[in-house]
Protein backbone atom coordinates (compact mmCIF):
# COMPACT_ATOMS: atom_id res chain seq x y z
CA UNK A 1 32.80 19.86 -9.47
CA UNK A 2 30.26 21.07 -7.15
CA UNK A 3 28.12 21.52 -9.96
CA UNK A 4 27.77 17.65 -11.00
CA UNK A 5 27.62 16.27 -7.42
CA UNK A 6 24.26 18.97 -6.38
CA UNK A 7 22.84 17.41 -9.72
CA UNK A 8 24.05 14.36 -8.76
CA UNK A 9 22.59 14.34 -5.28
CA UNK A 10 19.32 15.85 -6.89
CA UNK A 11 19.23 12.63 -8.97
CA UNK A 12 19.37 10.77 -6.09
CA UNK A 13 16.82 12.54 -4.28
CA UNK A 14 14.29 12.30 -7.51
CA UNK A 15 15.01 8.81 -8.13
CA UNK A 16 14.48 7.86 -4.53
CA UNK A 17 10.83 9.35 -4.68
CA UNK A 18 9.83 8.06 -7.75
CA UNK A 19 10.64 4.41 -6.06
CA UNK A 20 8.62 5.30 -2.66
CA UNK A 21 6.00 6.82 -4.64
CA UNK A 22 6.07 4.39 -7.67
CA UNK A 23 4.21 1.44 -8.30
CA UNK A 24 5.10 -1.68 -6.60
CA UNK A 25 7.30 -4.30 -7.53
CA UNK A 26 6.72 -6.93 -5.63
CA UNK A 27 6.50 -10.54 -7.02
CA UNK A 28 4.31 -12.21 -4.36
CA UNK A 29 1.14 -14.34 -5.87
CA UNK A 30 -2.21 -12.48 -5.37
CA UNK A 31 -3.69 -15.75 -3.72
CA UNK A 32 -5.50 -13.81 -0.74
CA UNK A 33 -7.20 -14.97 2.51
CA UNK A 34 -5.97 -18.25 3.52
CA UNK A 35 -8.04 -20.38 6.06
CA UNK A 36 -6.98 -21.54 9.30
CA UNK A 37 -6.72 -24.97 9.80
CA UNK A 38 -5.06 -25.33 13.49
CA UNK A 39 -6.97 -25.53 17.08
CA UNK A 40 -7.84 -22.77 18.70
CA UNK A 41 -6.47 -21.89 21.67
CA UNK A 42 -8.88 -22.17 24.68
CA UNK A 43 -6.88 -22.10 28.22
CA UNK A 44 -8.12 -18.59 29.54
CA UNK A 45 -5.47 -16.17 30.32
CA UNK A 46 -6.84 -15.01 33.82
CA UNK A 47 -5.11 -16.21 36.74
CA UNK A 48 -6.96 -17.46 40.56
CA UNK A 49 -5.65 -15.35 42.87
C-alpha cells in the first residue's frame, strides 16, 4: 500500500509541474493595449501647510 500512494504522490508532484511549467491555457482574446478615454486627474496631491 505504501507502494501505490509514494507513486501516487509522485504523480501528483509531476503532474503539478508540468501544469506550472506548461503552456498556458488561458482563453482571454489577444486584443492588447487599450486606450484611455477618461479625464485625467489634475488636483495635486500636496497639501498647504
Amino acid at each position: 500500500m505504501t507502494i501505490y500512494q509514494m507513486l501516487d504522490s509522485v504523480t501528483q508532484f509531476f503532474s503539478a509541474v508540468a501544469r506550472i511549467f506548461g503552456p498556458t491555457d488561458d482563453a482571454y482574446p489577444e486584443i492588447g493595449v487599450q486606450p484611455f478615454d477618461g479625464d485625467s486627474f489634475k488636483e495635486s496631491n500636496t497639501s498647504d501647510w
